[in-house]
Protein backbone atom coordinates (compact mmCIF):
# COMPACT_ATOMS: atom_id res chain seq x y z
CA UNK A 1 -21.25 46.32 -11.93
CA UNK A 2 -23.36 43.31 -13.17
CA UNK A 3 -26.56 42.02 -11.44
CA UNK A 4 -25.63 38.45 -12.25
CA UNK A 5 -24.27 36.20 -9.06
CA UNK A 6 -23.42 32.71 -9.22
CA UNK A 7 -23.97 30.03 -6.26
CA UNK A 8 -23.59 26.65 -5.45
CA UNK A 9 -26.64 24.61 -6.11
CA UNK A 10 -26.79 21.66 -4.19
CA UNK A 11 -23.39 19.90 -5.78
CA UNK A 12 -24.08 20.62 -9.51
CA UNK A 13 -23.00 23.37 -11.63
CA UNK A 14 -24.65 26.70 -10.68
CA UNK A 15 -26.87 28.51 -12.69
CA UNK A 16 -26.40 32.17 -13.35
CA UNK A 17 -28.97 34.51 -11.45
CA UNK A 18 -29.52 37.77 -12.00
CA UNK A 19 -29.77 39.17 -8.83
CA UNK A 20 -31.48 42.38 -9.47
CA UNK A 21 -34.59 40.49 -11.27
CA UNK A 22 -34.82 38.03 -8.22
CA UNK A 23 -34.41 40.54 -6.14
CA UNK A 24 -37.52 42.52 -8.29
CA UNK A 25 -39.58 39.26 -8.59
CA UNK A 26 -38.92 39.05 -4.63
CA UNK A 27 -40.91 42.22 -4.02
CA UNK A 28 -43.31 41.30 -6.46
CA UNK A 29 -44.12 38.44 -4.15
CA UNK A 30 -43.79 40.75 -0.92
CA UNK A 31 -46.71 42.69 -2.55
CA UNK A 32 -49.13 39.93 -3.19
CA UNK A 33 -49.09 38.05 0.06
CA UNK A 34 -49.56 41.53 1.13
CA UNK A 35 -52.89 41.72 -0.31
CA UNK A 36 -53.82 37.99 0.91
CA UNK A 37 -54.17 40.33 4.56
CA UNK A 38 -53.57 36.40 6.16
CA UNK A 39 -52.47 33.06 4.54
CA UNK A 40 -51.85 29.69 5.79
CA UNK A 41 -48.79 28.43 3.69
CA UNK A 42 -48.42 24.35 2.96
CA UNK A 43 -45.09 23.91 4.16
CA UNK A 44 -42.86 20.46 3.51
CA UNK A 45 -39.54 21.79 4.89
CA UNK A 46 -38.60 21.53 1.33
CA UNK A 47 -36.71 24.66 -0.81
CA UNK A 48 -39.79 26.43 -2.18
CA UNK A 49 -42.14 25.65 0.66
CA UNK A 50 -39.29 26.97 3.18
CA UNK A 51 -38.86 30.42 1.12
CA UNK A 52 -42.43 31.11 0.69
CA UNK A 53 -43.64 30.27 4.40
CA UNK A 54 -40.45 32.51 5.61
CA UNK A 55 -41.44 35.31 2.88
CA UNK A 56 -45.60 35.38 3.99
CA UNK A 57 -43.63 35.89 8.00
CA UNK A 58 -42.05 38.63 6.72
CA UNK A 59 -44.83 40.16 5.07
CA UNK A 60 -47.73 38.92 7.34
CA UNK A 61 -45.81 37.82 10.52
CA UNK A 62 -48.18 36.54 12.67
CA UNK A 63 -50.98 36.50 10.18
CA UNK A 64 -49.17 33.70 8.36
CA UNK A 65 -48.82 30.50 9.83
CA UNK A 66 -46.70 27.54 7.98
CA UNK A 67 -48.84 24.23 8.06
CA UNK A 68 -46.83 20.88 7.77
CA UNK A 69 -49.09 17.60 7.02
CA UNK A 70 -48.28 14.09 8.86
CA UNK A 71 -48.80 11.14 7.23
CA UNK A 72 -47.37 7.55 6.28
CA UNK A 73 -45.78 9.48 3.16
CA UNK A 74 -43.82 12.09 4.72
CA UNK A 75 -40.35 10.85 5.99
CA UNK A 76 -38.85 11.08 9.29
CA UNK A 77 -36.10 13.10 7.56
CA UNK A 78 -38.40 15.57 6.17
CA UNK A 79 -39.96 15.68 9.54
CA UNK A 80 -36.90 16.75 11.19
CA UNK A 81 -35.83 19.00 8.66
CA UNK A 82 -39.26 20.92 8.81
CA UNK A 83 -38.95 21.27 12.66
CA UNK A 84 -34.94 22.25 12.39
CA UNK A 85 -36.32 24.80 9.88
CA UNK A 86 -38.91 26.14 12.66
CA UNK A 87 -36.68 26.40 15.22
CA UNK A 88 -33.98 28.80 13.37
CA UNK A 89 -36.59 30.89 11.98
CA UNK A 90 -39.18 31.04 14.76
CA UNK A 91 -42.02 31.05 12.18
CA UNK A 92 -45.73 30.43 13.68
CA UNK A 93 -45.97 26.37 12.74
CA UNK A 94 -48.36 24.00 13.11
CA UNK A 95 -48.47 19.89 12.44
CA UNK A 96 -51.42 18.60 11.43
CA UNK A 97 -52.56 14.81 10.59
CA UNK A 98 -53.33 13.69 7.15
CA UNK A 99 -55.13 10.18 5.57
CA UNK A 100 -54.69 10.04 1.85
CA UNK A 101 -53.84 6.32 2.80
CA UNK A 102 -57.07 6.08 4.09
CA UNK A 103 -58.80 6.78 0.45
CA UNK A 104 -58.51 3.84 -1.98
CA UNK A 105 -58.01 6.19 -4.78
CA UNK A 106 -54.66 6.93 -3.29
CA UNK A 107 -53.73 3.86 -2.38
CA UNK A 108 -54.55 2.42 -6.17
CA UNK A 109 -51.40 4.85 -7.07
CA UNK A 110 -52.71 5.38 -10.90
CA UNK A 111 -50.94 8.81 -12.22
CA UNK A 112 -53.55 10.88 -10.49
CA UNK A 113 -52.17 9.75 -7.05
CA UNK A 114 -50.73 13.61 -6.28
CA UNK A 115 -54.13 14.98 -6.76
CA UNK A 116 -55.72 12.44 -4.28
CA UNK A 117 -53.03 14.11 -1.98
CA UNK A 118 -53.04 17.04 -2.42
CA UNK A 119 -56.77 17.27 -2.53
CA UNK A 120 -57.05 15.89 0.95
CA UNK A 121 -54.14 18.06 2.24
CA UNK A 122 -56.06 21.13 1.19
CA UNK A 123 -59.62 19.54 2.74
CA UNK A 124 -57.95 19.93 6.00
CA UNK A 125 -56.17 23.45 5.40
CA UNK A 126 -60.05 25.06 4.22
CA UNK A 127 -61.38 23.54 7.65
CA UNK A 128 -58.25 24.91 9.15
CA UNK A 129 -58.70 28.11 7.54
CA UNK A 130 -62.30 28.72 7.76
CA UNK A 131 -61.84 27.78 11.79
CA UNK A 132 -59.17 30.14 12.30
CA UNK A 133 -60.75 32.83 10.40
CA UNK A 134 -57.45 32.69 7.54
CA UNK A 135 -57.83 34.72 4.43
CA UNK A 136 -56.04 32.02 1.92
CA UNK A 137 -53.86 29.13 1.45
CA UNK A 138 -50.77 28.81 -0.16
CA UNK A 139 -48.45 26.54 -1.33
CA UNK A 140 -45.19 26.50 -3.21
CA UNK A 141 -44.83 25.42 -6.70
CA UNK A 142 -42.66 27.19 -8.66
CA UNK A 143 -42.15 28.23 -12.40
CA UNK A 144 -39.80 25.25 -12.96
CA UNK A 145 -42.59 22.91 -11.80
CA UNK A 146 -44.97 23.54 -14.74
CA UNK A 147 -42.31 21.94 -17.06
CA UNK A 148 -43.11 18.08 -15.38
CA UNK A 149 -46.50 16.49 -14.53
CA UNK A 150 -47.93 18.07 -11.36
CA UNK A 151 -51.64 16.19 -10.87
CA UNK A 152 -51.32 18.32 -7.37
CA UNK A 153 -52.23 21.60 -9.41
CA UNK A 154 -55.07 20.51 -10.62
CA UNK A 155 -55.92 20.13 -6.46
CA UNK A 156 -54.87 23.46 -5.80
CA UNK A 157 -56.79 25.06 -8.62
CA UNK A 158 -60.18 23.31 -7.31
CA UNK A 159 -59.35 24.72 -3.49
CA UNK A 160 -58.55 27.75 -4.91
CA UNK A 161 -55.17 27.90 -3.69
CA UNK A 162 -52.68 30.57 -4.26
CA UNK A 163 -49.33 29.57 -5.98
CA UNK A 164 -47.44 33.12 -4.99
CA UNK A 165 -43.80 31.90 -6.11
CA UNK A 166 -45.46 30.72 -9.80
CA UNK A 167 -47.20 33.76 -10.04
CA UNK A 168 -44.14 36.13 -9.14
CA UNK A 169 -42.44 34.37 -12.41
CA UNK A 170 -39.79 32.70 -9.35
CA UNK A 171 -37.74 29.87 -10.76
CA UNK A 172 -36.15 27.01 -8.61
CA UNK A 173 -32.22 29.01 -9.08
CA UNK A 174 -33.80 32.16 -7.92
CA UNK A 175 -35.35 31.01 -4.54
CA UNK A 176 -32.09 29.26 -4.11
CA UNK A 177 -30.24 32.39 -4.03
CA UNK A 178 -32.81 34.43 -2.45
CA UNK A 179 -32.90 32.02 0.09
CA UNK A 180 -29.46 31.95 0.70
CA UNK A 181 -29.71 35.76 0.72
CA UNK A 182 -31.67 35.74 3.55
CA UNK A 183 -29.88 33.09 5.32
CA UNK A 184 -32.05 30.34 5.00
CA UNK A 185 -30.80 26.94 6.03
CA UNK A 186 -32.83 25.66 3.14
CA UNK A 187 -31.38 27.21 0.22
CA UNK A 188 -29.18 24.40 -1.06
CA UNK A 189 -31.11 21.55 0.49
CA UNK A 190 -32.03 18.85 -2.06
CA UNK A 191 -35.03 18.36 -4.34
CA UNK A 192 -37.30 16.11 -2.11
CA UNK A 193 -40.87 14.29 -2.45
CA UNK A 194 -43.04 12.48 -0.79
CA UNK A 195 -41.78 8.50 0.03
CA UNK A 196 -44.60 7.13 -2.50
CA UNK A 197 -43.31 9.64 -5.98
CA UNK A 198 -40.81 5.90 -5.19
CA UNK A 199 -43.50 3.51 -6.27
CA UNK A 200 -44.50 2.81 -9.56
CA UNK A 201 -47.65 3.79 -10.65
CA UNK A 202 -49.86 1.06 -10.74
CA UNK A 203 -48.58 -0.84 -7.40
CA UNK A 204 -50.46 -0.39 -4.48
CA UNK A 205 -49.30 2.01 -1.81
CA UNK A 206 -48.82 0.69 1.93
CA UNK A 207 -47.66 2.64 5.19
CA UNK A 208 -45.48 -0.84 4.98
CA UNK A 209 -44.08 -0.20 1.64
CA UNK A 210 -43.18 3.40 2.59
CA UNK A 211 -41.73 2.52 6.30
CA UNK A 212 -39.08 0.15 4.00
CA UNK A 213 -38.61 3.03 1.69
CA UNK A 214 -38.11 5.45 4.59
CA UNK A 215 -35.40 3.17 6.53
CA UNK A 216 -33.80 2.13 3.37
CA UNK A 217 -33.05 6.19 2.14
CA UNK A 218 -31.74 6.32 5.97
CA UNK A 219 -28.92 4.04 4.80
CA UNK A 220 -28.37 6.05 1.99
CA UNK A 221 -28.30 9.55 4.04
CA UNK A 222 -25.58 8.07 6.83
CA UNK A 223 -22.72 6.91 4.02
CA UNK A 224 -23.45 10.94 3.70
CA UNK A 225 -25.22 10.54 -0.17
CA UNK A 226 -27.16 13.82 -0.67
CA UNK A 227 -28.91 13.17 -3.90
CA UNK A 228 -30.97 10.13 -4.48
CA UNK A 229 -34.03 8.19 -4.86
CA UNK A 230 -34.82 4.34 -3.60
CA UNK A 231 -37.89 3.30 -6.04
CA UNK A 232 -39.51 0.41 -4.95
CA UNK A 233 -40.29 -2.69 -7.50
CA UNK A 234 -41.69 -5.41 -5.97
CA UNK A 235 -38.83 -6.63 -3.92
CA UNK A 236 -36.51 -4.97 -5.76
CA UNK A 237 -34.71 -1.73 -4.58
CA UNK A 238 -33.10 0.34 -7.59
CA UNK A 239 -31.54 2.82 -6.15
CA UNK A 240 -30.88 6.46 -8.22
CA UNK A 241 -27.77 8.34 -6.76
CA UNK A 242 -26.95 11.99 -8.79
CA UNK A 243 -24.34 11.69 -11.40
CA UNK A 244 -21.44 13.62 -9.52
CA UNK A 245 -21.74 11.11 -6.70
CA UNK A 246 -22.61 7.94 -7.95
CA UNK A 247 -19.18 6.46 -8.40
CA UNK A 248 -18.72 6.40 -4.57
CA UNK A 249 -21.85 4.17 -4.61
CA UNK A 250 -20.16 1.67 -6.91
CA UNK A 251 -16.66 1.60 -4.39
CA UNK A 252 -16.90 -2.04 -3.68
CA UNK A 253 -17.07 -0.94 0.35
CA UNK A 254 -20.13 1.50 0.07
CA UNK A 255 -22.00 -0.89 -2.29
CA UNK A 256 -21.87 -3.65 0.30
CA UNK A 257 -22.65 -1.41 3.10
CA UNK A 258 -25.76 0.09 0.88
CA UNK A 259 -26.69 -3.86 0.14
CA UNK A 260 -26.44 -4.76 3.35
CA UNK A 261 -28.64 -2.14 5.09
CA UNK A 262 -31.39 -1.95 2.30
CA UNK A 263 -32.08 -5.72 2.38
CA UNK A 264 -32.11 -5.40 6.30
CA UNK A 265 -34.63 -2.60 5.63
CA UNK A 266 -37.14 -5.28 3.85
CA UNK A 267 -36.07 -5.39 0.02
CA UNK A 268 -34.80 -8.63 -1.14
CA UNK A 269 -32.50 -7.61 -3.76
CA UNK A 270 -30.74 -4.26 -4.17
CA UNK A 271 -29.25 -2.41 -7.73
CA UNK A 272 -27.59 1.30 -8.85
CA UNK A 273 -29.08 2.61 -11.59
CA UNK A 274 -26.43 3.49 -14.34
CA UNK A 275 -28.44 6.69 -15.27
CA UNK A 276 -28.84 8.19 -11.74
CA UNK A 277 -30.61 9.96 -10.07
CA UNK A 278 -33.43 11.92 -12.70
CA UNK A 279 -36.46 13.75 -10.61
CA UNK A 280 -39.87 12.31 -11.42
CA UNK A 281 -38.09 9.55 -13.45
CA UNK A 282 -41.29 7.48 -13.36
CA UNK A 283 -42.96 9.99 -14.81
CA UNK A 284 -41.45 8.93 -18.23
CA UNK A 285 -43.37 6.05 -17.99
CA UNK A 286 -46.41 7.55 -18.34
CA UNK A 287 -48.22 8.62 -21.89
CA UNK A 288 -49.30 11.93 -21.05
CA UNK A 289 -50.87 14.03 -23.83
């Protein structure tokens, strides 16, 4: 019998998975969060995050405890997501308060902005962890996420955080299916990031500018869109919807009903991108060598 399963990612076409080398990579993980003894695991309610703060429970159980960070940046939607997550799972969790907003370097939003983030995210989980007497941190990029710019890394390298899913060789397909596999409610969820990866580098970043990028993605999420970005120029709104559902968003109805609430959410004037939705498309605006 083959080892290679197919599922449904999110609403594209599936990838093929071979189930016996997740399944391997999976106890590859097992073992090293194992030898972490404790961990506190940076969790955004997000895919990767989700998997790896459910897999240090099952390793660690109440030795690991899944750490979520508040801020202007992090969506009510993500929020409640992250606490739906909690309660099906029954994971130790924690909220804690975070001000990158508070440090101008942040704020300035050059190409570095993730480490600024990240790099105060990870200030507060060493206090955390040297308080509560925690062996590591973790947090969940994956094998995928060394193919785009990830500033964050760099953050995570300086804390000397652990990156158990890159270092187990686990791909974004592969903690879809063995997240599904364990019956996490996350497995199919949408790529997600924080509400300022929607402003252009270079233009300052306000707990204003994110509330009208927040509200405006809520308009987005009731016509029942599951894939898509509002980025934020100026007064502008161009909104990226993924490619198998962004004909619905040019139905003359929806398009007046996603007009209508984005302008009342702030934004002046409201378009569809004809390319869709791309993750990190504002990355190709930067010259990265």
């Amino acid at each position: 019998m083959s080892n290679v399963s197919r599922l449904p990612i999110a609403a594209a076409a599936a990838p093929t998975v071979d189930s016996a080398q997740a399944l391997a990579k999976q106890e590859n993980l097992f073992a090293a969060l194992r030898r972490l003894d404790s961990v506190l695991v940076a969790f955004s309610g997000g895919a990767d995050s989700a998997y790896l703060a459910w897999a240090a429970h099952q390793v660690l159980g109440e030795r690991a405890l899944a750490i979520t960070a508040l801020s202007a940046s992090f969506s009510r939607h993500d929020r409640e997501q992250a606490e739906a997550f909690i309660a099906t799972t029954g994971l130790r969790h924690e909220f804690i308060e975070t001000h990158e907003l508070a440090n101008p370097l942040y704020v300035a939003n050059n190409a570095d902005r993730c480490y600024h983030c990240k790099d105060e995210l990870f200030d507060q989980m060493d206090a955390l962890a040297r308080g509560r007497e925690f062996a590591a941190i973790a947090y969940g990029i994956n094998a995928d996420d060394t193919r785009d710019f990830r500033p964050g890394h760099r953050a995570a390298h300086e804390h000397h955080v652990a990156a158990p899913l890159l270092d187990a060789e686990l791909y974004k397909a592969e903690i879809r299916y063995l997240s599904q596999r364990a019956g996490l409610p996350t497995w199919n969820r949408p790529a997600s990031a924080c509400l300022s990866s929607r402003v252009p580098y270079g233009t300052t970043v306000t707990p204003e500018l994110l509330e009208k990028i927040d509200r405006s993605e809520a308009v987005l999420r009731a016509l029942d869109f599951r894939q898509f970005r509002v980025r934020a120029h100026g007064e502008l709104a161009r909104i990226e919807i993924a490619a198998e559902e962004l004909a619905r968003g040019f139905d003359p109805e929806i398009s007046r009903k996603i007009s209508e609430g984005v302008k009342s959410a702030g934004f002046s004037f409201v378009t569809l991108d004809l390319e869709g939705y791309r993750q990190g498309s504002l990355n190709s605006l930067l010259k990265i060598k």
